[in-house]
N, C-alpha and C. Protein backbone atom coordinates (compact mmCIF):
# COMPACT_ATOMS: atom_id res chain seq x y z
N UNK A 1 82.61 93.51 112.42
CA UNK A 1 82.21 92.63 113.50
C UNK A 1 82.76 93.12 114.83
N UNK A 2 83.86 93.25 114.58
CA UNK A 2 84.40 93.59 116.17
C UNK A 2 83.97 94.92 116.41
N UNK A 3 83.38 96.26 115.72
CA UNK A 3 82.91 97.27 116.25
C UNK A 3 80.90 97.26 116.82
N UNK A 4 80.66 95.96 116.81
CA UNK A 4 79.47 95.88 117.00
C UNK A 4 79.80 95.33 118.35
N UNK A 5 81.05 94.59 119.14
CA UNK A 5 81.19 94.18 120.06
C UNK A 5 82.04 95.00 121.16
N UNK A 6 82.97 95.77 120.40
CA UNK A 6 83.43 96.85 121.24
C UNK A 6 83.45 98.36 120.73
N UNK A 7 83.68 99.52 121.76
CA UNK A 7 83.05 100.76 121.54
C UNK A 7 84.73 101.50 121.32
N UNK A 8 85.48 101.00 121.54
CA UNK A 8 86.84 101.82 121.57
C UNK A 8 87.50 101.87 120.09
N UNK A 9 88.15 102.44 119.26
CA UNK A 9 88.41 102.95 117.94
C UNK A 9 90.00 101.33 118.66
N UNK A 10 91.07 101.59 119.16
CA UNK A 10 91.96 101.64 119.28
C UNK A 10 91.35 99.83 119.95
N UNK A 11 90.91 99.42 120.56
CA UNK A 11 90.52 97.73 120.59
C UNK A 11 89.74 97.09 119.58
N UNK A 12 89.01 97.79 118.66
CA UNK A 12 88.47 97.65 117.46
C UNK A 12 89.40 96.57 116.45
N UNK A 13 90.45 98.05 116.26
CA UNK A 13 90.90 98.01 115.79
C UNK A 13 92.74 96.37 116.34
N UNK A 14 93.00 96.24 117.47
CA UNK A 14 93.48 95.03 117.96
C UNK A 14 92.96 94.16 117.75
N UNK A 15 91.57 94.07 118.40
CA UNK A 15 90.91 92.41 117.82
C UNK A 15 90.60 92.39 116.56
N UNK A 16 90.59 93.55 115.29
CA UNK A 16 90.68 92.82 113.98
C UNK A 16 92.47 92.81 113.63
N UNK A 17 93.07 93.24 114.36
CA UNK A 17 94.60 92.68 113.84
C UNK A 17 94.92 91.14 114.54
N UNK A 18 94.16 90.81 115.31
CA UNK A 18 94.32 89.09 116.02
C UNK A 18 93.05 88.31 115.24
N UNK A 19 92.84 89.19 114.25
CA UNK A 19 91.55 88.23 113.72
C UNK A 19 91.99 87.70 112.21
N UNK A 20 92.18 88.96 111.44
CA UNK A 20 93.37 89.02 110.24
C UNK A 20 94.54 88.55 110.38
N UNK A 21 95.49 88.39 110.85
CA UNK A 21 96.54 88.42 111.22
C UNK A 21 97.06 87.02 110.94
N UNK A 22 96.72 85.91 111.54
CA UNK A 22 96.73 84.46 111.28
C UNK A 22 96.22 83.87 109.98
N UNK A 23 95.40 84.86 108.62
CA UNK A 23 95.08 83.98 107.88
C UNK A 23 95.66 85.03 106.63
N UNK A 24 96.97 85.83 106.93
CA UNK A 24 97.54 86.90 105.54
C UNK A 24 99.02 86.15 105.38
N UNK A 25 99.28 86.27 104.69
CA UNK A 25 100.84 85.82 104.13
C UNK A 25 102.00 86.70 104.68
N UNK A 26 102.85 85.92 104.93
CA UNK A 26 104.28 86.91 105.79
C UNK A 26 104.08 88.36 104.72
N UNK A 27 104.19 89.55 105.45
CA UNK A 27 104.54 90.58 104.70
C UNK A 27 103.27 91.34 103.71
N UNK A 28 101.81 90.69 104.20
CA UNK A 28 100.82 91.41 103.84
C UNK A 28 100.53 92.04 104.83
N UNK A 29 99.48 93.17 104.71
CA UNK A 29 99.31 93.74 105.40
C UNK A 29 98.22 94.80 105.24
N UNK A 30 97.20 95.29 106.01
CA UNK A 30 96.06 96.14 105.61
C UNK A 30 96.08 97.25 106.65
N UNK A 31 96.28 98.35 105.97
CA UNK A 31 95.89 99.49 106.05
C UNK A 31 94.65 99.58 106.98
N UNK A 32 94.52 100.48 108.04
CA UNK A 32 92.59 100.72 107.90
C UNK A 32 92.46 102.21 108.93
N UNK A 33 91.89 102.48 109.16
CA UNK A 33 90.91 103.85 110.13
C UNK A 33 89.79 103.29 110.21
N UNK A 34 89.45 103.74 112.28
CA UNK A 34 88.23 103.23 112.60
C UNK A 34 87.82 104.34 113.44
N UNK A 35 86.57 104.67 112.86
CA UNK A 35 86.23 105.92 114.18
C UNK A 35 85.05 105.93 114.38
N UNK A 36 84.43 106.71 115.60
CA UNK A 36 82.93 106.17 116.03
C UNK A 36 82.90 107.93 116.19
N UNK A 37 81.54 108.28 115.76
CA UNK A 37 81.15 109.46 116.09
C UNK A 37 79.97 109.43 116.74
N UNK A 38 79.96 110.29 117.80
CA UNK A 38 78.99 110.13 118.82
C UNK A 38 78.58 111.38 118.42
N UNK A 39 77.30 111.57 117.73
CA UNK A 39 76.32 112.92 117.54
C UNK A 39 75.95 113.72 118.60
N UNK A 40 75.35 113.06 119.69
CA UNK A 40 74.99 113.67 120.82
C UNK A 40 75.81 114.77 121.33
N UNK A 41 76.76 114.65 121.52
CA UNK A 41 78.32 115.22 121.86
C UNK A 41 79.24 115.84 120.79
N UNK A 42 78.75 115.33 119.47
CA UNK A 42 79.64 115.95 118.59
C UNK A 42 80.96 115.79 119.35
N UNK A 43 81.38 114.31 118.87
CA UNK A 43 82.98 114.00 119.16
C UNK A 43 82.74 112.66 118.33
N UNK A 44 84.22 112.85 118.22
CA UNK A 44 85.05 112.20 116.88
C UNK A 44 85.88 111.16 117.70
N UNK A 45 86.31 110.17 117.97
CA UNK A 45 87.15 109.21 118.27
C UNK A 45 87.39 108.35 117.23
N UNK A 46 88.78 108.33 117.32
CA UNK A 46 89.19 107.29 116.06
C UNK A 46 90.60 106.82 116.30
N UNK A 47 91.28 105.43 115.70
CA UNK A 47 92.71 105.04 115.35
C UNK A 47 92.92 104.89 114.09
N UNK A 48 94.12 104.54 114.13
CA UNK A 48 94.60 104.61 112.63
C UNK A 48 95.63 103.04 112.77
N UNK A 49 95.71 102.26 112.10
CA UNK A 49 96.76 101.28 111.47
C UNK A 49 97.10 101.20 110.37
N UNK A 50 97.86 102.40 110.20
CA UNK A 50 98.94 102.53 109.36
C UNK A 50 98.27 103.46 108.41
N UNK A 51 97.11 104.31 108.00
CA UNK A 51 96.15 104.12 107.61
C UNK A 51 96.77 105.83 106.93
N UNK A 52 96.13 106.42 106.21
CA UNK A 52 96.43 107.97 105.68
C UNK A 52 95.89 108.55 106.69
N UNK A 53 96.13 109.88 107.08
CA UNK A 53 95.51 111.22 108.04
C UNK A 53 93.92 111.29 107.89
N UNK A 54 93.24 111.42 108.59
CA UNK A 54 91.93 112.33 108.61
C UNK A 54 92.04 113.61 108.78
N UNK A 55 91.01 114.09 107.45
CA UNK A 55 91.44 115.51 107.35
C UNK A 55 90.08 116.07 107.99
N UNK A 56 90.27 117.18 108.74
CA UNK A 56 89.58 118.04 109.17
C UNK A 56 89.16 119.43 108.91
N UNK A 57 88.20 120.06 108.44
CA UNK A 57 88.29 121.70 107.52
C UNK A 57 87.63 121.69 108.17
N UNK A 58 87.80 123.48 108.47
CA UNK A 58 86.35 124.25 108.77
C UNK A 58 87.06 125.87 108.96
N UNK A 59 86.96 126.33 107.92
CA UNK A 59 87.41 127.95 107.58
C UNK A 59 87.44 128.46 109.25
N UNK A 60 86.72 128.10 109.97
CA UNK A 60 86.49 129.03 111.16
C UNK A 60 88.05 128.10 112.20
N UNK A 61 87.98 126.75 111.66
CA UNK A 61 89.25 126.89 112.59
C UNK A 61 90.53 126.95 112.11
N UNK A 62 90.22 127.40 110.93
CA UNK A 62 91.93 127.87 110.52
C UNK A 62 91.87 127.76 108.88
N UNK A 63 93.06 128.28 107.94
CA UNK A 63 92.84 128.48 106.67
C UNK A 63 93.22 127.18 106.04
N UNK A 64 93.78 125.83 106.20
CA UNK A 64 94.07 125.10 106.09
C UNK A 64 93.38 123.76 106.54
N UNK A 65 92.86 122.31 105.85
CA UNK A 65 92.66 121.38 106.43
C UNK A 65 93.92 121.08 107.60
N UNK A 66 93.43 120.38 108.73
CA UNK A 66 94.35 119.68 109.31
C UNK A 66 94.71 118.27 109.46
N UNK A 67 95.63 117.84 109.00
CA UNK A 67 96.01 116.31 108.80
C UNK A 67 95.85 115.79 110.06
N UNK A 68 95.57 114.72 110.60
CA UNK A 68 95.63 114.08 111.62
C UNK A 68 96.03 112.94 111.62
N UNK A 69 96.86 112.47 112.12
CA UNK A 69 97.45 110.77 111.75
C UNK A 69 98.18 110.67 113.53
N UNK A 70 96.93 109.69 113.90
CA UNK A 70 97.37 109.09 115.14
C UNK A 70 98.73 107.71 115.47
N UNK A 71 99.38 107.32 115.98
CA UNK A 71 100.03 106.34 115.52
C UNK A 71 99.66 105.31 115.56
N UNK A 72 100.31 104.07 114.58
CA UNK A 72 99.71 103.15 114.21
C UNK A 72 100.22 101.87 113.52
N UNK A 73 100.24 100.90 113.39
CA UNK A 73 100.64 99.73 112.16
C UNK A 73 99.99 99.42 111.84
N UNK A 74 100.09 99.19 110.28
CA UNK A 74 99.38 98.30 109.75
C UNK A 74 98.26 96.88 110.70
N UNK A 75 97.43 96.38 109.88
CA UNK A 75 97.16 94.90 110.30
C UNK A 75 97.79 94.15 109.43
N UNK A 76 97.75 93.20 110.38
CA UNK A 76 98.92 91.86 110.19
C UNK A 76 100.21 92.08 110.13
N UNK A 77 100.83 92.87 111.27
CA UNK A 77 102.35 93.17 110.72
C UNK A 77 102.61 93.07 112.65
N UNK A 78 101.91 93.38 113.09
CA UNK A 78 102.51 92.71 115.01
C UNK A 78 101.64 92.05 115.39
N UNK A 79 102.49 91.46 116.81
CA UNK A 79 101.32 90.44 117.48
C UNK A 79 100.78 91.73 118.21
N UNK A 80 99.96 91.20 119.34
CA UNK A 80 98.98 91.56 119.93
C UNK A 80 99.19 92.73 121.20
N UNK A 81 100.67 92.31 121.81
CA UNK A 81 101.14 93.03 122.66
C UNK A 81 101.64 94.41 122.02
N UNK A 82 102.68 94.25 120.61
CA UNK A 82 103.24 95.24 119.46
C UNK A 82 102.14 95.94 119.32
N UNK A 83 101.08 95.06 118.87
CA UNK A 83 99.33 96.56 118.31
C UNK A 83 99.08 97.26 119.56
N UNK A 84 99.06 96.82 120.41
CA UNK A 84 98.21 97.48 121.45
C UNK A 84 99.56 99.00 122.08
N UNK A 85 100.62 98.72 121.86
CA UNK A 85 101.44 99.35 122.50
C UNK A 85 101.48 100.67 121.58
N UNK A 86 101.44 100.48 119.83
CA UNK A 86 101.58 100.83 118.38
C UNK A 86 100.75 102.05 118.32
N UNK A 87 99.16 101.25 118.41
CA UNK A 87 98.29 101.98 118.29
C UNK A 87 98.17 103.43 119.34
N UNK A 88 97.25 104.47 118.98
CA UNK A 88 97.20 105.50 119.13
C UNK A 88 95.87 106.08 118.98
N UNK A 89 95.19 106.84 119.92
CA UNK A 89 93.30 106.62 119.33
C UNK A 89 93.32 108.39 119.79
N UNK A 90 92.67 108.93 119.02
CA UNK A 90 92.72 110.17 118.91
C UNK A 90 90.68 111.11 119.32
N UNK A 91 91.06 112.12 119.80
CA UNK A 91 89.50 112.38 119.79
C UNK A 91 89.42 114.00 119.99
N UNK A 92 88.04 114.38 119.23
CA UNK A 92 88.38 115.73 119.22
C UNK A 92 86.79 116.10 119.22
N UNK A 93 86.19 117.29 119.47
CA UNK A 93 85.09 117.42 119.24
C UNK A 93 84.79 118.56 118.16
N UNK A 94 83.57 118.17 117.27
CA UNK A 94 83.27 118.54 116.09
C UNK A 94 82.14 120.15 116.44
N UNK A 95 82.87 120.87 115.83
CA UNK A 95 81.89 122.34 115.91
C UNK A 95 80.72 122.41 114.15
N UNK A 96 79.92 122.99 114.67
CA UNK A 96 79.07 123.65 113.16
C UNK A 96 80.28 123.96 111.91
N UNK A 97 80.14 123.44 110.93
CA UNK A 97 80.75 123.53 109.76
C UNK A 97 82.13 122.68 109.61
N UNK A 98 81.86 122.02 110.14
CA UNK A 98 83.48 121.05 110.16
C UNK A 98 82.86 120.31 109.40
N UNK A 99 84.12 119.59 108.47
CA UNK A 99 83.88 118.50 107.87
C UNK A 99 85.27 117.43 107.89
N UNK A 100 84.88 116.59 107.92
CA UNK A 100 86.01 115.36 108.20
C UNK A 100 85.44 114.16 107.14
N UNK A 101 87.14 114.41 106.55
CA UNK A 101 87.07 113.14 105.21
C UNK A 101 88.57 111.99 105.58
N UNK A 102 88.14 110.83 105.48
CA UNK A 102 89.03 110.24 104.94
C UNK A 102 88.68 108.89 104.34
N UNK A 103 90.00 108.65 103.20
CA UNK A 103 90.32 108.30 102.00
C UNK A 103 91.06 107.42 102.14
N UNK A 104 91.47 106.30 100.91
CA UNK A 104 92.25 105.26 100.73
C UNK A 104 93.33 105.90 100.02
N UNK A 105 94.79 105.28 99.85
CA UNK A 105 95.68 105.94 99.73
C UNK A 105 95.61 105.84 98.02
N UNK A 106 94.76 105.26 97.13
CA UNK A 106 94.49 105.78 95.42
C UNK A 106 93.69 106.82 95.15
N UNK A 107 93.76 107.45 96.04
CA UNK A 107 93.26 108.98 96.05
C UNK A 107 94.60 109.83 95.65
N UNK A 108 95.19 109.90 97.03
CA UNK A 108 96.44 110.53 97.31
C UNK A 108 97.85 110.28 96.03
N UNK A 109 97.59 108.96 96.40
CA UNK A 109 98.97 108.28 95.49
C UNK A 109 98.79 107.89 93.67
N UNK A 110 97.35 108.58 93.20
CA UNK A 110 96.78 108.64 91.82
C UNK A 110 98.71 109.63 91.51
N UNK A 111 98.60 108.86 90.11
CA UNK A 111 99.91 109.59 89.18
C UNK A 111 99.44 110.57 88.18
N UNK A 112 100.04 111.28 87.77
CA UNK A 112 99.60 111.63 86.18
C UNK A 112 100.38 111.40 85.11
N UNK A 113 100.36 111.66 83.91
CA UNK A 113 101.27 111.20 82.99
C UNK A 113 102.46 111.65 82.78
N UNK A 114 102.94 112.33 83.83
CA UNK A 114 104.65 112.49 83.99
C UNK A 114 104.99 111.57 85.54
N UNK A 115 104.03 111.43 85.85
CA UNK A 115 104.30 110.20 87.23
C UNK A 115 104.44 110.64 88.45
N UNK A 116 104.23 112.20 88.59
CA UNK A 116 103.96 112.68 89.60
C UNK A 116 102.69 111.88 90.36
N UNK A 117 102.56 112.08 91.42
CA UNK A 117 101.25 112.15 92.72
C UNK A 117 100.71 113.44 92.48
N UNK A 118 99.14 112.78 93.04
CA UNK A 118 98.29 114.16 93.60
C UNK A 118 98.88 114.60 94.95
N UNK A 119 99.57 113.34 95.94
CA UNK A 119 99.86 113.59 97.38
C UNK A 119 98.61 114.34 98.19
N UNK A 120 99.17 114.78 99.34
CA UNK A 120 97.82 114.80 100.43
C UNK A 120 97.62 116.14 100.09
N UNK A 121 98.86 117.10 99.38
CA UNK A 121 98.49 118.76 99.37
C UNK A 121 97.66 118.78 98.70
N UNK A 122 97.24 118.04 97.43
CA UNK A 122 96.18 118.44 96.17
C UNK A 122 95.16 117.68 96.66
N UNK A 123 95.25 116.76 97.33
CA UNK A 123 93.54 116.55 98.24
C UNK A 123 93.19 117.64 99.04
N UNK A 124 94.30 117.73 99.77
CA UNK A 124 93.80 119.44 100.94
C UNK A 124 93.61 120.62 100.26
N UNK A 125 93.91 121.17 98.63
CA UNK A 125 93.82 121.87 98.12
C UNK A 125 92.09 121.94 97.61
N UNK A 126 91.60 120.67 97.29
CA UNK A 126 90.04 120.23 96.50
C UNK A 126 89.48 120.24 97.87
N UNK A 127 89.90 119.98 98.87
CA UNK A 127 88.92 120.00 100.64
C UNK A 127 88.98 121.73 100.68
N UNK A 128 89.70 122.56 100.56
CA UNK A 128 89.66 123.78 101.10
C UNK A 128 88.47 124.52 99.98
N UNK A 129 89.08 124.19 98.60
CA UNK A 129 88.26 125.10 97.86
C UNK A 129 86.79 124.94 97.53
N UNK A 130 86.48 123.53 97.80
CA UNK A 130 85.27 122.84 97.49
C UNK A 130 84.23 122.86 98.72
N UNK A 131 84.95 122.91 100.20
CA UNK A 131 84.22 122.43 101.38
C UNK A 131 83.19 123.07 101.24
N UNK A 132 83.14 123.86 101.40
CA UNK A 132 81.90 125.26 101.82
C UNK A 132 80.34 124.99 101.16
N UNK A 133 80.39 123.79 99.50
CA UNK A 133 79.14 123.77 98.64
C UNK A 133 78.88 122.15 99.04
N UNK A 134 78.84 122.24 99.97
CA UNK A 134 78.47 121.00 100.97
C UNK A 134 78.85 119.45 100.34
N UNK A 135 78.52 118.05 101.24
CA UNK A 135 79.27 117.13 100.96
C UNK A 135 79.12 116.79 99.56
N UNK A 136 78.28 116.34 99.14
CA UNK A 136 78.24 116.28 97.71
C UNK A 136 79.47 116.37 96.68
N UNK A 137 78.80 117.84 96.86
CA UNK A 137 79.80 118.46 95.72
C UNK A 137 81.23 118.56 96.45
N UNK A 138 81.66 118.53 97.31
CA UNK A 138 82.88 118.01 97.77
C UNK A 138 83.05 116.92 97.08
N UNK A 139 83.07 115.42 97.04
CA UNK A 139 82.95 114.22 96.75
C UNK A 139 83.09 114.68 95.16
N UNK A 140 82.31 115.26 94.53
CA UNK A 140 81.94 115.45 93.13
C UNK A 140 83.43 116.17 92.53
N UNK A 141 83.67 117.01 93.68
CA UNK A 141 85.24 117.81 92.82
C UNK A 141 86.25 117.27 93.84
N UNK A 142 86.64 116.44 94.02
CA UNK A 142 87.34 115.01 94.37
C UNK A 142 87.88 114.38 93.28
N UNK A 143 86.45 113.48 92.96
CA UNK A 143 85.98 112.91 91.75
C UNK A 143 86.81 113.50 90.47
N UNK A 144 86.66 114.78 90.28
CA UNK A 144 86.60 115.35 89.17
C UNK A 144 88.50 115.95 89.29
N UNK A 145 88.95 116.14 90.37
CA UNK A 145 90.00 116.85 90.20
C UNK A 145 91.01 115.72 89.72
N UNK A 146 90.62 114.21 90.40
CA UNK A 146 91.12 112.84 90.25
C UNK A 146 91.15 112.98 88.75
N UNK A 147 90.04 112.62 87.83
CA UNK A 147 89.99 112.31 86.87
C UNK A 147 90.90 113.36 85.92
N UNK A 148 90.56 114.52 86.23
CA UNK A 148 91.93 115.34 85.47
C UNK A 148 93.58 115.57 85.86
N UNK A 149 93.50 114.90 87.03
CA UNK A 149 94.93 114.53 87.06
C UNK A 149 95.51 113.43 86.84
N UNK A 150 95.05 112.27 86.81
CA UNK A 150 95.08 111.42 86.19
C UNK A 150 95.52 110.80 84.62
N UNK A 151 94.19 112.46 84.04
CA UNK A 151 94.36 112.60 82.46
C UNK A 151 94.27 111.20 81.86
N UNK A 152 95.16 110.69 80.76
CA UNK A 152 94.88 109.59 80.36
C UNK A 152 96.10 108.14 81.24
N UNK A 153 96.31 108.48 82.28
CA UNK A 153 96.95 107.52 82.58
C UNK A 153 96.05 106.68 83.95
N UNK A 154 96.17 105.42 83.53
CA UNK A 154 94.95 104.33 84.34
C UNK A 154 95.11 104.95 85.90
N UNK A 155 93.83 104.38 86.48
CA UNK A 155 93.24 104.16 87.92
C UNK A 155 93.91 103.16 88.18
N UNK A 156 94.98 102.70 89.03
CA UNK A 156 95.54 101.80 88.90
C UNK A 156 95.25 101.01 90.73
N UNK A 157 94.89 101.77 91.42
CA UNK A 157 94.31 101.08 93.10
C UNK A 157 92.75 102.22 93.00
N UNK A 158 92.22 101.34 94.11
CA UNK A 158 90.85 101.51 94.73
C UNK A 158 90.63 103.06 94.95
N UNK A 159 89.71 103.89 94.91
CA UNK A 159 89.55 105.02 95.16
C UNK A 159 88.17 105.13 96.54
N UNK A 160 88.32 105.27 97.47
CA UNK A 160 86.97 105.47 98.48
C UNK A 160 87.44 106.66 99.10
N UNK A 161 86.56 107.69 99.29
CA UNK A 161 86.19 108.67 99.86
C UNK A 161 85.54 108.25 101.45
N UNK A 162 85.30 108.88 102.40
CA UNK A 162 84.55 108.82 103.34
C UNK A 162 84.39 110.46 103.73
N UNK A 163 83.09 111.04 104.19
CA UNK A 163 82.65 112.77 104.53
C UNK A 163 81.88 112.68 105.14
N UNK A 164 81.87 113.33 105.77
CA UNK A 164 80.79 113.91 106.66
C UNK A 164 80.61 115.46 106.86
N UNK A 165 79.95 116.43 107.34
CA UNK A 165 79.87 117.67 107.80
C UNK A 165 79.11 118.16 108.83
N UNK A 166 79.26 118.46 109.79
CA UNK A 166 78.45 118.83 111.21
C UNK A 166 77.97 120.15 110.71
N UNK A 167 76.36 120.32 110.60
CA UNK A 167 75.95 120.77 110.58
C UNK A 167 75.18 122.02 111.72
């Protein structure tokens, strides 16, 4: 709702922490990333509250995804003056072959049956080796690297992906 009324990643994201905020229990609190991509321009604007990095690949700008994590709190954890001061809105512009993913933290924070994490390196490891056979199959060996690290121990939080690729 509030991104149909305002255009900024970083007020978006304030008026849903004064919107949430009054109806969560002391000490809840939601995670989120909000970003608007403007095609025309190929640019990326986005904030983060509290939220995991957006990762960015593209072999041509370097051998490594790059994490991006703007600053941020949670929602429902300051008032209004605290978010606005907190927050942090980031923007970058997108070249041919970039791709930008981000994820909920039962991606990252999946265990396996010694109780290790995948953590953000073995997501950036499945973004580097996978990017190139387009979104799909990105998503697909995600999917798939999850499920074998996992092995037989439960899905225990939400798994969402988000991708894109500038073509």
């Amino acid at each position: 709702m509030a991104g149909r009324m305002l255009s900024d990643p970083k007020e978006v994201l304030s008026f849903a922490n004064e919107m949430i905020r009054p109806d969560l229990d002391r000490g809840t609190f939601i995670t989120s990333c909000y970003g608007v991509l403007h095609t025309e321009d190929r640019c990326f604007r986005f904030a983060s509250a509290g939220h995991n990095p957006v990762l960015l690949y593209n072999p041509a700008r370097g051998e490594l995804p790059v994490a991006m994590r703007p600053a941020g709190i949670a929602l429902g954890l300051a008032d209004a003056a605290q978010m606005e001061s907190a927050l942090e809105q980031m923007e970058f512009s997108l070249q041919p072959g970039d791709v930008v993913l981000q994820y909920t933290d039962g991606v990252v924070e999946q265990t396996n049956p010694e109780g290790e994490m995948l953590q953000i390196e073995g997501l950036i490891e499945v973004m580097r080796t996978n990017s190139d056979r387009g979104v799909r199959n990105l998503l697909n060996a995600i999917e798939t690297a999850l499920t074998r690290f996992r092995g037989s121990t439960a899905q225990e939080d939400d798994v969402t992906v988000v991708c894109f690729r500038v073509l």
